[in-house]
N, C-alpha and C. Protein backbone atom coordinates (compact mmCIF):
# COMPACT_ATOMS: atom_id res chain seq x y z
N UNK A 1 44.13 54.38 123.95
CA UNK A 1 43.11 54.79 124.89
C UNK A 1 42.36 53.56 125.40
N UNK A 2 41.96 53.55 126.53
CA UNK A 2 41.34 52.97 127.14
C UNK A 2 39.86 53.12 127.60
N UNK A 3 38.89 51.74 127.56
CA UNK A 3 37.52 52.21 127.81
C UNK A 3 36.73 53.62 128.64
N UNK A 4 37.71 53.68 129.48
CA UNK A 4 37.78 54.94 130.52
C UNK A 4 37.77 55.57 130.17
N UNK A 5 38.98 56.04 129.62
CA UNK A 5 39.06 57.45 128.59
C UNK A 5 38.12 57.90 127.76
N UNK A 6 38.08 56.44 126.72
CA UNK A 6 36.53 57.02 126.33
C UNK A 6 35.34 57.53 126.86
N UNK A 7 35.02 56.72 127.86
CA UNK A 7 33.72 57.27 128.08
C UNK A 7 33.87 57.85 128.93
N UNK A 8 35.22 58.55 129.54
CA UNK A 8 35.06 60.07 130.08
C UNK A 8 35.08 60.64 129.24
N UNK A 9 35.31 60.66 128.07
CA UNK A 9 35.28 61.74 126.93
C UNK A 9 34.02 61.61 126.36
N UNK A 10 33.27 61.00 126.39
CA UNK A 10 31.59 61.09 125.65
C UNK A 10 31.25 61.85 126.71
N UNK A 11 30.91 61.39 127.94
CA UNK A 11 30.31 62.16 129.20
C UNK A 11 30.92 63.72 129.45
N UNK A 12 32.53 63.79 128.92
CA UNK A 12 32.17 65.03 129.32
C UNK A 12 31.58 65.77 127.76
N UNK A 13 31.60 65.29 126.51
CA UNK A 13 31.37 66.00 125.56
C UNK A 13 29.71 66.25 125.73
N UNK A 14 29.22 65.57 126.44
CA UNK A 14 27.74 65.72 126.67
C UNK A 14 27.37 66.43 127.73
N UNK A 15 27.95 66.48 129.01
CA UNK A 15 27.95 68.01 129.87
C UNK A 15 27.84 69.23 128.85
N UNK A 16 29.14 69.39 127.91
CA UNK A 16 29.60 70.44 127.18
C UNK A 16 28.41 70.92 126.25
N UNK A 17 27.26 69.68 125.62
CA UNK A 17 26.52 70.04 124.70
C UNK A 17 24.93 69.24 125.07
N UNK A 18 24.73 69.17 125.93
CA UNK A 18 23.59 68.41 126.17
C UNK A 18 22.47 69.03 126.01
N UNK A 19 22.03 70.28 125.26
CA UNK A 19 21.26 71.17 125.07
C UNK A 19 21.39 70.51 123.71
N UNK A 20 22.10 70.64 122.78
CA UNK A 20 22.24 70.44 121.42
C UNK A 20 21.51 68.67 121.40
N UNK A 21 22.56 67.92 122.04
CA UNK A 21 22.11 66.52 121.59
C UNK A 21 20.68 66.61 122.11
N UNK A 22 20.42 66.63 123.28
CA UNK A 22 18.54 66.34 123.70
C UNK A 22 17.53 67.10 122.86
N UNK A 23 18.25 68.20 122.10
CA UNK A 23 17.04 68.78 120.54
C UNK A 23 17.29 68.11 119.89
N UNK A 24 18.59 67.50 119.77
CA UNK A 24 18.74 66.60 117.98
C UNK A 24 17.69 65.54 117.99
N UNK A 25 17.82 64.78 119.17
CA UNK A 25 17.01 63.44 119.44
C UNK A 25 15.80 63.88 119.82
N UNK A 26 15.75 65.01 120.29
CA UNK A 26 13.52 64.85 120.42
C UNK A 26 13.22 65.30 119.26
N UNK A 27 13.90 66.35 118.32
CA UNK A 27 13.88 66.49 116.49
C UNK A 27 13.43 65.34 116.06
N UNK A 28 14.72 64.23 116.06
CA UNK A 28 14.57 62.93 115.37
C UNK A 28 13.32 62.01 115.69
N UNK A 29 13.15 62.03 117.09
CA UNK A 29 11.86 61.15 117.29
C UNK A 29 10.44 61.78 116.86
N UNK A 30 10.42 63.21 116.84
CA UNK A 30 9.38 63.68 116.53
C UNK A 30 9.42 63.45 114.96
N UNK A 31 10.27 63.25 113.72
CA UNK A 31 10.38 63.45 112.50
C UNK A 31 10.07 61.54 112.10
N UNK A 32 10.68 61.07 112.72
CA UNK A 32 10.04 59.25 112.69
C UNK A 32 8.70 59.21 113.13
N UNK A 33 7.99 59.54 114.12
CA UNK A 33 6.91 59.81 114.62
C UNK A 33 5.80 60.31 113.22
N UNK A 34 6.74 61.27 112.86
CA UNK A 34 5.43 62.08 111.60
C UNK A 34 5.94 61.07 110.44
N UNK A 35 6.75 60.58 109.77
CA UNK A 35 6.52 59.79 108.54
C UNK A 35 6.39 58.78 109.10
N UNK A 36 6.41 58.15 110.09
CA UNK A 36 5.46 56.69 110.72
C UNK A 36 4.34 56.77 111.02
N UNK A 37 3.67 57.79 111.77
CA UNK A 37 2.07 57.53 112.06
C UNK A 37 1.66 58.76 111.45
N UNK A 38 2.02 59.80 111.25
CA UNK A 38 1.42 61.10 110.28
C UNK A 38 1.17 61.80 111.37
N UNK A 39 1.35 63.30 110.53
CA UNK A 39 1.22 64.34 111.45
C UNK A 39 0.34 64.83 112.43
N UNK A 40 -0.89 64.19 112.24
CA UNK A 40 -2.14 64.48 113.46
C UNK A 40 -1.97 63.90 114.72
N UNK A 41 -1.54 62.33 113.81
CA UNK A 41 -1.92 61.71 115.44
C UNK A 41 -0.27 61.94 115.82
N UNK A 42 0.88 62.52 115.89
CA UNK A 42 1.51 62.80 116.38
C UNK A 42 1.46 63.89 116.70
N UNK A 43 0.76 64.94 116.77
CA UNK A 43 0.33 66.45 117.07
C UNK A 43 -0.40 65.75 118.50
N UNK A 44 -1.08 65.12 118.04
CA UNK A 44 -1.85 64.53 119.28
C UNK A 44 -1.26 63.94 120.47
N UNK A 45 -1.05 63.25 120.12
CA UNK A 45 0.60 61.84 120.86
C UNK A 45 1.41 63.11 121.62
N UNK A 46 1.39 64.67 120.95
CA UNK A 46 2.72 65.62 121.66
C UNK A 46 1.47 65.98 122.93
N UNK A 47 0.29 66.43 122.47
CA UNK A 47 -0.24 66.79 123.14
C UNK A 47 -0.94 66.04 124.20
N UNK A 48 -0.75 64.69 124.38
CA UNK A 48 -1.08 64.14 125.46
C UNK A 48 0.25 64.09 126.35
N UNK A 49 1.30 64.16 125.79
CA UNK A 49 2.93 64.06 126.65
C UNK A 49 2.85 64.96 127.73
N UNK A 50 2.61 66.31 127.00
CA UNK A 50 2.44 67.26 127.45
C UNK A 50 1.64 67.58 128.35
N UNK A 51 -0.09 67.25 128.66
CA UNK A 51 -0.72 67.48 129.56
C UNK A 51 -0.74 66.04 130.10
N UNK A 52 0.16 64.85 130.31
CA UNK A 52 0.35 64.27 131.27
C UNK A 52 1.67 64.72 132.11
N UNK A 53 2.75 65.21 131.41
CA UNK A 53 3.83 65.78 132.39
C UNK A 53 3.10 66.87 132.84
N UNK A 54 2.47 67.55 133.09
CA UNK A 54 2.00 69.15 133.08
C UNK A 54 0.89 68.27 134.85
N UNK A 55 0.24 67.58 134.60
CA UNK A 55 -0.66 66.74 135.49
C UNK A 55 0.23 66.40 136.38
N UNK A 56 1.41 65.37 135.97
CA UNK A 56 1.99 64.95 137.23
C UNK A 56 3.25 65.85 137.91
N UNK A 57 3.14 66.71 137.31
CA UNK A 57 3.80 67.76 137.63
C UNK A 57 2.96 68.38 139.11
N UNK A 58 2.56 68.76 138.26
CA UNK A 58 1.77 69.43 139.79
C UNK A 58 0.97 68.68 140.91
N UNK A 59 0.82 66.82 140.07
CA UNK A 59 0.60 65.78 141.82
C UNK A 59 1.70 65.96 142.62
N UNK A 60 2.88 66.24 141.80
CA UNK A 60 4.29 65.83 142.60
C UNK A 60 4.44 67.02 143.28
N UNK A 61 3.76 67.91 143.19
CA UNK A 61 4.13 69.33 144.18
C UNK A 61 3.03 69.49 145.15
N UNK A 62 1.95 68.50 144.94
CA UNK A 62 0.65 68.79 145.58
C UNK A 62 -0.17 67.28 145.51
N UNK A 63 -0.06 66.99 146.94
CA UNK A 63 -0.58 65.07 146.36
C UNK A 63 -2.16 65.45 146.26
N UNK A 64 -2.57 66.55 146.75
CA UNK A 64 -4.24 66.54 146.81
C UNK A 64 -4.51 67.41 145.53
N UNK A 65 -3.79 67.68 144.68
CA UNK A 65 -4.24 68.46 143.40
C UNK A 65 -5.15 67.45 142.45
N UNK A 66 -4.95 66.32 142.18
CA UNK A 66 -5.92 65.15 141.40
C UNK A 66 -7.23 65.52 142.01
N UNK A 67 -7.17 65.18 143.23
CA UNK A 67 -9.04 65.60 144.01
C UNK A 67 -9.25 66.71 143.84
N UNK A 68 -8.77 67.52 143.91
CA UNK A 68 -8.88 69.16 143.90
C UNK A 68 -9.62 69.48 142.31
N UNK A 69 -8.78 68.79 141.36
CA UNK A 69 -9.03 68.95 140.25
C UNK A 69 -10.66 68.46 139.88
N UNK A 70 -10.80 67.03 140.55
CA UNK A 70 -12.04 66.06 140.06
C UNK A 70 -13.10 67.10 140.89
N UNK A 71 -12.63 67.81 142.01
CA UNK A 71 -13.85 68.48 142.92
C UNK A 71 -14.34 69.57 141.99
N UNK A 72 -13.10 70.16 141.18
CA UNK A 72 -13.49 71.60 140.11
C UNK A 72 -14.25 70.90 139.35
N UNK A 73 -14.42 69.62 138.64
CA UNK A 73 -14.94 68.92 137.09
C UNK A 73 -15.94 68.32 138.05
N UNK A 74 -16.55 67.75 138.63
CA UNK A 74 -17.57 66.64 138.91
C UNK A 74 -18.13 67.35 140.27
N UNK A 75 -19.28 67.33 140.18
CA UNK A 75 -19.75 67.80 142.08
C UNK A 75 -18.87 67.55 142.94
N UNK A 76 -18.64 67.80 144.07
CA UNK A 76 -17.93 67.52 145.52
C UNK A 76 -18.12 65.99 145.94
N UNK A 77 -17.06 65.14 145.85
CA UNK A 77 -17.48 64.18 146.69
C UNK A 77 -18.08 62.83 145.81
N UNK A 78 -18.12 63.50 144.21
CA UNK A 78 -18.69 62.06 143.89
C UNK A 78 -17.33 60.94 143.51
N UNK A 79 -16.34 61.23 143.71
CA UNK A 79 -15.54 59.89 143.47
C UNK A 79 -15.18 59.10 144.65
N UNK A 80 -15.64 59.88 145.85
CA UNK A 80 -14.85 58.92 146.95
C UNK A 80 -15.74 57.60 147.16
């Protein structure tokens, strides 16, 4: 076999299971994560991932949602 072969055969074995491997590895990083820094501040660490994808999630569907947001939290108008 040739380099090719191979790594058409990883790529397609990862089409076939890429649900499985992307849990194994966010498993694993989350399980290094807790016996390296301990379970809080990685509870924490999830929960900032989370409400920063969740944030730029919705700039990327809405560029005026950041102001929108600061207009709901702070009077009208005080950041500009």
């Amino acid at each position: 076999m040739d380099k090719r072969e191979i790594k058409k055969g990883i790529i397609e074995f990862y089409r076939l299971h890429y649900g499985e491997i992307n849990g194994a590895l966010i498993g694993l990083v989350i399980a290094i994560c807790v016996l390296v820094v301990g379970f809080f501040q990685t509870l924490f660490i999830v929960i900032c991932v989370f409400t920063g994808y969740y944030i730029g999630k919705k700039v990327s569907k809405d560029k005026n949602y950041f102001k929108n947001l600061l207009d709901r939290i702070l009077p009208p108008g005080t950041y500009r």
